[in-house]
C-alpha atoms as a PDB file:
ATOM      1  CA  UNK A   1      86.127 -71.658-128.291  1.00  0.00           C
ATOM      2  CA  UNK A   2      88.111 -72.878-125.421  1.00  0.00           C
ATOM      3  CA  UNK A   3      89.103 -76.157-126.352  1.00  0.00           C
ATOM      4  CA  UNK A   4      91.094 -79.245-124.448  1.00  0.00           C
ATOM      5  CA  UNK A   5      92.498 -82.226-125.544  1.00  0.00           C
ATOM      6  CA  UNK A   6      92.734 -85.327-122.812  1.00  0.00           C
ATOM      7  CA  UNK A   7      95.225 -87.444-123.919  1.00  0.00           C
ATOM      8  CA  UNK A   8      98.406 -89.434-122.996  1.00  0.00           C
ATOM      9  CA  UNK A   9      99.995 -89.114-126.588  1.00  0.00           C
ATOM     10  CA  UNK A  10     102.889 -87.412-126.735  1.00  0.00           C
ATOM     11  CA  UNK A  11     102.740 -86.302-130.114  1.00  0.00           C
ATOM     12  CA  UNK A  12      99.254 -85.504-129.618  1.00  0.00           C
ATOM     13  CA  UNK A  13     100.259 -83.574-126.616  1.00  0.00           C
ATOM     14  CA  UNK A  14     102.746 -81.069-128.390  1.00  0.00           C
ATOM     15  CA  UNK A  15     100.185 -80.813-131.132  1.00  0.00           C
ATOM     16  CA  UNK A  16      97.466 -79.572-129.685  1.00  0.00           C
ATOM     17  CA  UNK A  17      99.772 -77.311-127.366  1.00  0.00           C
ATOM     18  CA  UNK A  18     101.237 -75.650-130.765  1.00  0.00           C
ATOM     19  CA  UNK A  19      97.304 -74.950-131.793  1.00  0.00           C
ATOM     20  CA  UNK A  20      96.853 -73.284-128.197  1.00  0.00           C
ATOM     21  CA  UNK A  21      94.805 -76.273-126.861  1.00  0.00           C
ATOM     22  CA  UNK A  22      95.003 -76.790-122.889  1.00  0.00           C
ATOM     23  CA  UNK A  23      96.169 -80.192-122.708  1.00  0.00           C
ATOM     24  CA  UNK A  24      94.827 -82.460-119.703  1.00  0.00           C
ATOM     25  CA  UNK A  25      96.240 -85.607-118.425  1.00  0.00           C
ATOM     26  CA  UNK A  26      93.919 -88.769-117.281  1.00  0.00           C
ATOM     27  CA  UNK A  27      95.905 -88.992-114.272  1.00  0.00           C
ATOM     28  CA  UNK A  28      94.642 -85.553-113.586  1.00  0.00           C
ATOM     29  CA  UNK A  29      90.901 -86.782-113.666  1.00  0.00           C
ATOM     30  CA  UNK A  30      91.062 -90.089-112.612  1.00  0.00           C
ATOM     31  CA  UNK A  31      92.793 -92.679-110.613  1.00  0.00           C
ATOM     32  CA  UNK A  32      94.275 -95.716-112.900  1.00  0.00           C
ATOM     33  CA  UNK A  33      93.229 -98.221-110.271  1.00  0.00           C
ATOM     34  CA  UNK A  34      89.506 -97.383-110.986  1.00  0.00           C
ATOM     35  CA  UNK A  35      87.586 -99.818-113.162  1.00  0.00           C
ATOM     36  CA  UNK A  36      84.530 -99.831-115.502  1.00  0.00           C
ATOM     37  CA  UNK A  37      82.345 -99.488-112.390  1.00  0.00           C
ATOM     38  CA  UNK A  38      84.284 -96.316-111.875  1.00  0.00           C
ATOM     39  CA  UNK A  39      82.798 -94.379-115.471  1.00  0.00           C
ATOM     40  CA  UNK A  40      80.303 -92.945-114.081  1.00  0.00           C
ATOM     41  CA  UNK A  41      82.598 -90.700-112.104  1.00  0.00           C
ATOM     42  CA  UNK A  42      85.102 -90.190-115.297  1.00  0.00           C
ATOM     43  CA  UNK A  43      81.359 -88.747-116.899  1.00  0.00           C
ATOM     44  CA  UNK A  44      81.243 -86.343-114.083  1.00  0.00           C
ATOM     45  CA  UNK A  45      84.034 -84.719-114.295  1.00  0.00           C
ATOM     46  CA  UNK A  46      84.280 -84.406-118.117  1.00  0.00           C
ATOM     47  CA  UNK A  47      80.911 -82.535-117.693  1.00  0.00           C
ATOM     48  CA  UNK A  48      81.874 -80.643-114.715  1.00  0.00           C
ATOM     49  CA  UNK A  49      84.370 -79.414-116.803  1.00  0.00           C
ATOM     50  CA  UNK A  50      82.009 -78.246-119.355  1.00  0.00           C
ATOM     51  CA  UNK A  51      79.695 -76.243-116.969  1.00  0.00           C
ATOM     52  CA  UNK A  52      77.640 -79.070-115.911  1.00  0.00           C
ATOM     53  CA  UNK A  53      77.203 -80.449-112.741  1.00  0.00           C
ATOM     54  CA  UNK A  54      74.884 -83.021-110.635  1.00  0.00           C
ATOM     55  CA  UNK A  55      72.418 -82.810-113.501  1.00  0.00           C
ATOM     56  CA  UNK A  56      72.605 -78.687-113.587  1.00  0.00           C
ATOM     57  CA  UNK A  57      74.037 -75.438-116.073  1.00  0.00           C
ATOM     58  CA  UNK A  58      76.849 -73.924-114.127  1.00  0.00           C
ATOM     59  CA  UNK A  59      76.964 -69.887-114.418  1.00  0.00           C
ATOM     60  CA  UNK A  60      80.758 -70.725-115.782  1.00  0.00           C
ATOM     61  CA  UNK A  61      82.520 -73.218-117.669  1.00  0.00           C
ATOM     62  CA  UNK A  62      86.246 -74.128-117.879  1.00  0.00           C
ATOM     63  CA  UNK A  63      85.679 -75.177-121.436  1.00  0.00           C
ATOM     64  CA  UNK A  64      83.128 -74.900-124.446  1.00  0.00           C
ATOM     65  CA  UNK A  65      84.898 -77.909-126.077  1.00  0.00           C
ATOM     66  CA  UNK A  66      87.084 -81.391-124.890  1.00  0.00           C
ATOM     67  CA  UNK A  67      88.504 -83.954-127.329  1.00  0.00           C
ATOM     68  CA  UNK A  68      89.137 -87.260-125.786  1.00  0.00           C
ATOM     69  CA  UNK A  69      91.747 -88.445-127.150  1.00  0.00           C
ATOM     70  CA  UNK A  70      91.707 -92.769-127.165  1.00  0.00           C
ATOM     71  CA  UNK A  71      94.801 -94.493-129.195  1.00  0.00           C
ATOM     72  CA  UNK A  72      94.946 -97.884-130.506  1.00  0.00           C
ATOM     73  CA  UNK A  73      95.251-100.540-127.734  1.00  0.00           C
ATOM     74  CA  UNK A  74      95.831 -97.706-124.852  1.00  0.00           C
ATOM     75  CA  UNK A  75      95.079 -98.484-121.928  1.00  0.00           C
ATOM     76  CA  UNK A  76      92.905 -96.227-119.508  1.00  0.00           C
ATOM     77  CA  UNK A  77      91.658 -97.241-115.860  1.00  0.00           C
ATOM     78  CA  UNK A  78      92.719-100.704-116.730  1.00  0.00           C
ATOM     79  CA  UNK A  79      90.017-100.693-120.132  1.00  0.00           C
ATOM     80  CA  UNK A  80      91.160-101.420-123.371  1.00  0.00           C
ATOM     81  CA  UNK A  81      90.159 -98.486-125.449  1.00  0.00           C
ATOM     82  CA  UNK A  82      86.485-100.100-127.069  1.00  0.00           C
ATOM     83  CA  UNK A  83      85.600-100.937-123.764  1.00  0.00           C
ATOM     84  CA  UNK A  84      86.395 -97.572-122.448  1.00  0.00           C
ATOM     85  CA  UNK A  85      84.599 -95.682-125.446  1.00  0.00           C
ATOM     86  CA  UNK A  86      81.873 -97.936-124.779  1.00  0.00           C
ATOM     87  CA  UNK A  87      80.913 -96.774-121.460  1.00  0.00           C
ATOM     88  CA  UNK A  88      81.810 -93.667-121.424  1.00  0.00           C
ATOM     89  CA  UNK A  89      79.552 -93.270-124.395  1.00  0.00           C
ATOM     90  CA  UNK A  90      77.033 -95.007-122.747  1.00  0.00           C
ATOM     91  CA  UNK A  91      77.275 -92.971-119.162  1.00  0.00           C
ATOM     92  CA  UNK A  92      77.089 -89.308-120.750  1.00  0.00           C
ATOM     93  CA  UNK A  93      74.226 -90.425-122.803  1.00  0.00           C
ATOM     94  CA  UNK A  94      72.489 -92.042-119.596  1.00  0.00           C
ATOM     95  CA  UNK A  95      73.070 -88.520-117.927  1.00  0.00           C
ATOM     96  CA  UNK A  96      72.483 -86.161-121.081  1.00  0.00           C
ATOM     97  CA  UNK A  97      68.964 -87.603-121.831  1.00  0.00           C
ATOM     98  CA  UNK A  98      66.074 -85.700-123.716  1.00  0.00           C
ATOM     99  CA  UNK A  99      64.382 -83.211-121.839  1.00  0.00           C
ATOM    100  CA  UNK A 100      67.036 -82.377-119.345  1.00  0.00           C
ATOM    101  CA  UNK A 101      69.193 -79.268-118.934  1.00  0.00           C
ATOM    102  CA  UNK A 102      72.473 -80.899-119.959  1.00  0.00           C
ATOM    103  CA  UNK A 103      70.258 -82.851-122.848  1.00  0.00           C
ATOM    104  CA  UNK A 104      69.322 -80.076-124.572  1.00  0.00           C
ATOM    105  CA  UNK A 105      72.949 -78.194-124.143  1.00  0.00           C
ATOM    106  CA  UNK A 106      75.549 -81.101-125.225  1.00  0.00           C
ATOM    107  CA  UNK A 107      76.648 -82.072-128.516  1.00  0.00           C
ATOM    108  CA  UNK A 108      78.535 -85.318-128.140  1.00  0.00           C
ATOM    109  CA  UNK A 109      80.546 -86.747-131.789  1.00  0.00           C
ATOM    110  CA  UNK A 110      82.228 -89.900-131.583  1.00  0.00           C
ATOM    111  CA  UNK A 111      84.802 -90.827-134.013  1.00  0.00           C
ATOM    112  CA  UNK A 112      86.977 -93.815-135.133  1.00  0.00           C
ATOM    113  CA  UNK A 113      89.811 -93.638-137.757  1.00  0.00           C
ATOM    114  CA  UNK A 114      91.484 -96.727-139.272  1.00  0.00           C
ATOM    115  CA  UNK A 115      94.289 -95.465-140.280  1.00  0.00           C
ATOM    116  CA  UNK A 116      95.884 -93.623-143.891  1.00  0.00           C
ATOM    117  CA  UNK A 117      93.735 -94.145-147.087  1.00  0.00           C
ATOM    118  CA  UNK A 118      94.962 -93.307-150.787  1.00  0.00           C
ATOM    119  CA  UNK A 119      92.627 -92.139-153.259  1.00  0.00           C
ATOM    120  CA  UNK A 120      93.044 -95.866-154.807  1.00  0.00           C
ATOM    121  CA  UNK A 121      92.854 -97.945-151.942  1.00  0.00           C
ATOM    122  CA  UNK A 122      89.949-100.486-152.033  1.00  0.00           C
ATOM    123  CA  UNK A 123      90.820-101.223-148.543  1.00  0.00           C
ATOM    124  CA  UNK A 124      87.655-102.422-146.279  1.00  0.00           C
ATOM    125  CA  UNK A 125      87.925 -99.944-143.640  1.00  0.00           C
ATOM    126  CA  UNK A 126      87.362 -97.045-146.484  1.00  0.00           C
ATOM    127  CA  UNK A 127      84.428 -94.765-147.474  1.00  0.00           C
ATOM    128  CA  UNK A 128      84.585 -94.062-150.867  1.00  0.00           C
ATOM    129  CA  UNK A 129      82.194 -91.583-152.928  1.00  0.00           C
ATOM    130  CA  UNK A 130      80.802 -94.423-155.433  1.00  0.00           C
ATOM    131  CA  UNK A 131      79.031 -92.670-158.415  1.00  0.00           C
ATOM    132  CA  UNK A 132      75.895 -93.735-158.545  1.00  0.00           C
ATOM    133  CA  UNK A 133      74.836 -95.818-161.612  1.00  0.00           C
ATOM    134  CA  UNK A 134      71.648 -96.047-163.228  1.00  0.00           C
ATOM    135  CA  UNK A 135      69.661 -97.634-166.886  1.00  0.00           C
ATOM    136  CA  UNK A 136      68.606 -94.322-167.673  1.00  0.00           C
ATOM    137  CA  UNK A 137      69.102 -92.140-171.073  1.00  0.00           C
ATOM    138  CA  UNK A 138      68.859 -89.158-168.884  1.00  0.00           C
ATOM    139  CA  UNK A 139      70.872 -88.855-165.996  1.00  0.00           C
ATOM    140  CA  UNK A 140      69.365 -87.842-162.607  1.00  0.00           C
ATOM    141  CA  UNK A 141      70.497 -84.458-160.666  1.00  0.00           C
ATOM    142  CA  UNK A 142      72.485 -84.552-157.248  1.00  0.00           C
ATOM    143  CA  UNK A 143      71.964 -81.546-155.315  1.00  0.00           C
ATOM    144  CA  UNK A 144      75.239 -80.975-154.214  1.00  0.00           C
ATOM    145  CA  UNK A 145      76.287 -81.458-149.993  1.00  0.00           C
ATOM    146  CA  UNK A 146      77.324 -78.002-149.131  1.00  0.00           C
ATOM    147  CA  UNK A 147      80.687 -79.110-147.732  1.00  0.00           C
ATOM    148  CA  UNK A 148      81.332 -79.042-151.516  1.00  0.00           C
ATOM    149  CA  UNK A 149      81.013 -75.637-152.100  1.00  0.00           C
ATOM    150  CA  UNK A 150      82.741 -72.418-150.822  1.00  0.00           C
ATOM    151  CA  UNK A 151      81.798 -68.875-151.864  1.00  0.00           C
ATOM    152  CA  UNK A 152      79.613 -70.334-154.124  1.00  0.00           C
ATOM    153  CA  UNK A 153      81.664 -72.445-156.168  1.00  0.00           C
ATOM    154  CA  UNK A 154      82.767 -76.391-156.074  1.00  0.00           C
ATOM    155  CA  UNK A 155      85.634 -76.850-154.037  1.00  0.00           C
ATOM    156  CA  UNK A 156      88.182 -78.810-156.043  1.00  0.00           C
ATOM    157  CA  UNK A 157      90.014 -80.405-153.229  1.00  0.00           C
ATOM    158  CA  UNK A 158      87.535 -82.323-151.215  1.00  0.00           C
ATOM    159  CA  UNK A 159      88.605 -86.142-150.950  1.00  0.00           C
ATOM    160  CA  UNK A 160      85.623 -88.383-151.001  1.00  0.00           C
ATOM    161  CA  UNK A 161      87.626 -91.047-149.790  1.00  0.00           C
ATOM    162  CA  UNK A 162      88.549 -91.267-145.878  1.00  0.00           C
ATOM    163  CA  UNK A 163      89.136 -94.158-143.055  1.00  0.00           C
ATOM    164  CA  UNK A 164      87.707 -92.164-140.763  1.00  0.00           C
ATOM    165  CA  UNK A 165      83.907 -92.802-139.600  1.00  0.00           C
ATOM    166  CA  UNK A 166      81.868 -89.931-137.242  1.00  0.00           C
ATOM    167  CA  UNK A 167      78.815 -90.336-135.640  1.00  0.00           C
ATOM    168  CA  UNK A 168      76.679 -87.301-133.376  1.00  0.00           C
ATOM    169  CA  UNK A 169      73.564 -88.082-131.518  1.00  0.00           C
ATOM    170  CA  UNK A 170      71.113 -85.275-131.098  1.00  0.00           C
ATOM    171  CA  UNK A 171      67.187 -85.721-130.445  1.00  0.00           C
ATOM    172  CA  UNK A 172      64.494 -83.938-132.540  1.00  0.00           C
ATOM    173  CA  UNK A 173      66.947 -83.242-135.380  1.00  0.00           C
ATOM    174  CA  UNK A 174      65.623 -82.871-138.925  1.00  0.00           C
ATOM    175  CA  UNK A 175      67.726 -85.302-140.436  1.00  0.00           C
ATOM    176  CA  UNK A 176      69.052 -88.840-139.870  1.00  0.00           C
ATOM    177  CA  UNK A 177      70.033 -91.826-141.446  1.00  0.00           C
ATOM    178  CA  UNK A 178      69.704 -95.484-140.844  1.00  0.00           C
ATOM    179  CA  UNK A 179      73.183 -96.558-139.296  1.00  0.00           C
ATOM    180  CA  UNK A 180      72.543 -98.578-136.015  1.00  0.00           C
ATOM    181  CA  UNK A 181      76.008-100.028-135.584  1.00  0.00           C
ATOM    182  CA  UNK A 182      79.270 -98.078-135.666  1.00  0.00           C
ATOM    183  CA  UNK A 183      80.966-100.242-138.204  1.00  0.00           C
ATOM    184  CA  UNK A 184      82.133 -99.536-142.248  1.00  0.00           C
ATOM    185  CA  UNK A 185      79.731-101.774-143.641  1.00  0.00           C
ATOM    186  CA  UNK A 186      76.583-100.243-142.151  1.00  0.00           C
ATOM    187  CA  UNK A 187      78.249 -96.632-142.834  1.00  0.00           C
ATOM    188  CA  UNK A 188      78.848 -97.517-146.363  1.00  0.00           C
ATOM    189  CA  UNK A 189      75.473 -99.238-146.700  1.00  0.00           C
ATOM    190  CA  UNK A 190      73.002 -97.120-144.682  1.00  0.00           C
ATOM    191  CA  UNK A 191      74.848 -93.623-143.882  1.00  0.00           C
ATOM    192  CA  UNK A 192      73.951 -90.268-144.666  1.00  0.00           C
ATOM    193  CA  UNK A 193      76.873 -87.932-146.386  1.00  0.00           C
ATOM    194  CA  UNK A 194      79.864 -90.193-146.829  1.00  0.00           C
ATOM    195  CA  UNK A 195      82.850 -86.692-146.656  1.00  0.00           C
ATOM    196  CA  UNK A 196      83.201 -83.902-145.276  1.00  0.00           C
ATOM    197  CA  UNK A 197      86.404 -81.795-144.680  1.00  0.00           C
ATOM    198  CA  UNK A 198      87.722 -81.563-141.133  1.00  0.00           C
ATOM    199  CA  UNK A 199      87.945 -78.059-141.937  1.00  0.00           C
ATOM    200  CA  UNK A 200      84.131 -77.728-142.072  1.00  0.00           C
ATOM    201  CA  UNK A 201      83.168 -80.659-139.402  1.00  0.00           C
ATOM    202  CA  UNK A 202      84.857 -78.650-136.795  1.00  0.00           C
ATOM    203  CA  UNK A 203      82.949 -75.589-137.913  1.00  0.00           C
ATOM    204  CA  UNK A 204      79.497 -77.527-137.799  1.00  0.00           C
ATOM    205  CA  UNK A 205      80.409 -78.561-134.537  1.00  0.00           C
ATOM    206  CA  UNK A 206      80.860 -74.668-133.848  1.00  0.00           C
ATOM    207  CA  UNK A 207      77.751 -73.865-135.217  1.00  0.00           C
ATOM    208  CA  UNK A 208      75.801 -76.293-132.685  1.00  0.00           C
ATOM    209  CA  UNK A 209      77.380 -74.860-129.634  1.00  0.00           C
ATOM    210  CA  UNK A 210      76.252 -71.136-131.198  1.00  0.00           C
ATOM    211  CA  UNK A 211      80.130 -70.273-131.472  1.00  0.00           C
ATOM    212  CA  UNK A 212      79.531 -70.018-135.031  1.00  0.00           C
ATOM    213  CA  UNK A 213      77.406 -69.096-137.950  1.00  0.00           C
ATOM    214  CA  UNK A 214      75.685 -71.687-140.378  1.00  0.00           C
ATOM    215  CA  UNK A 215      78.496 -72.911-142.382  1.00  0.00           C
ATOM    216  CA  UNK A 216      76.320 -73.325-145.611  1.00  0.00           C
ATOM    217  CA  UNK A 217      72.805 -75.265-146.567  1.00  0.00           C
END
């Protein structure tokens, strides 16, 4: 896929230039003195970049992927980063709604990391894989997540523990879960699968642009 990263990090920036990512610059799509008012445009030329433009499929697109990159406390168009995640969120999903050409062609995941986690930190902003407990003599079966598995055996290094949280909206997809606010507690109490490898999240995300084949099911 051809992949960017916009970013202001530094490290980030030689990073993602060792992996062969383009790296872009904010200052190269926007002008610092704009505000919040001023989103809508930052939306516009993220997707313009992607192939889309004034609510149509290009022929060609610069890039099949873009990572915005946010850091702790940066500062963007004079936005702290939640408010600038916030409505830029909000703006591509205003543009990308159901039933429209760029609707039914972007795949949008937002995600949040807290930091480093240990295998025994009880630290709040955590997900851990609980086992679940229950009064019976016979314990019940757990079909097993296919991020588990490779070549048809249990992968023995996946870390069910991670302070990182991901959410993707899509419409009509087959499954969901009940999360309505991006925060650990309503991960850990109403989410869906709690790990997954970056190895094979970047793969799924592959597989829903049709740059890859099903990872597993």
């Amino acid at each position: 896929m051809k992949a960017a990263i916009i970013t202001s990090n530094a490290s980030l920036k030689s990073f993602g230039g060792k992996l062969g990512i383009t790296m872009l610059q904010w200052d190269g799509l926007i002008n610092n003195d704009h505000t919040l008012a001023d989103l809508q445009l930052l939306a516009s030329e993220l997707l313009k970049l992607l192939g889309f433009q004034e609510g149509k499929m290009l022929d060609t697109s610069q890039f099949d992927l873009i990572f915005v990159y946010v850091g702790a406390d940066e500062k963007v168009m004079h936005l702290q980063d939640r408010e600038l995640i916030n409505g830029l969120v909000g703006e591509l999903m205003n543009v990308a709604q159901p039933g429209t050409d760029i609707g039914s062609r972007l795949h949008m995941s937002v995600i949040i990391s807290y930091g480093t986690a240990l295998e025994d930190d009880n630290s709040k902003f955590s997900v851990s894989d609980a086992k679940q407990k229950n009064n019976f003599e016979v314990p019940l079966l757990f079909p097993r997540q296919s991020y588990m598995m490779k070549g048809g055996k249990p992968r023995a290094d996946v870390r069910h523990h991670c302070p990182m949280l991901v959410a993707q909206w899509q419409n009509a997809v087959t499954r969901k879960d009940m999360v309505r606010v991006f925060s650990f507690r309503d991960f850990n109490e109403n989410g869906g699968i709690l790990a997954i490898p970056a190895d094979r999240f970047l793969h799924e995300v592959a597989f829903k642009l049709w740059k890859a084949s099903k990872y597993g099911a």
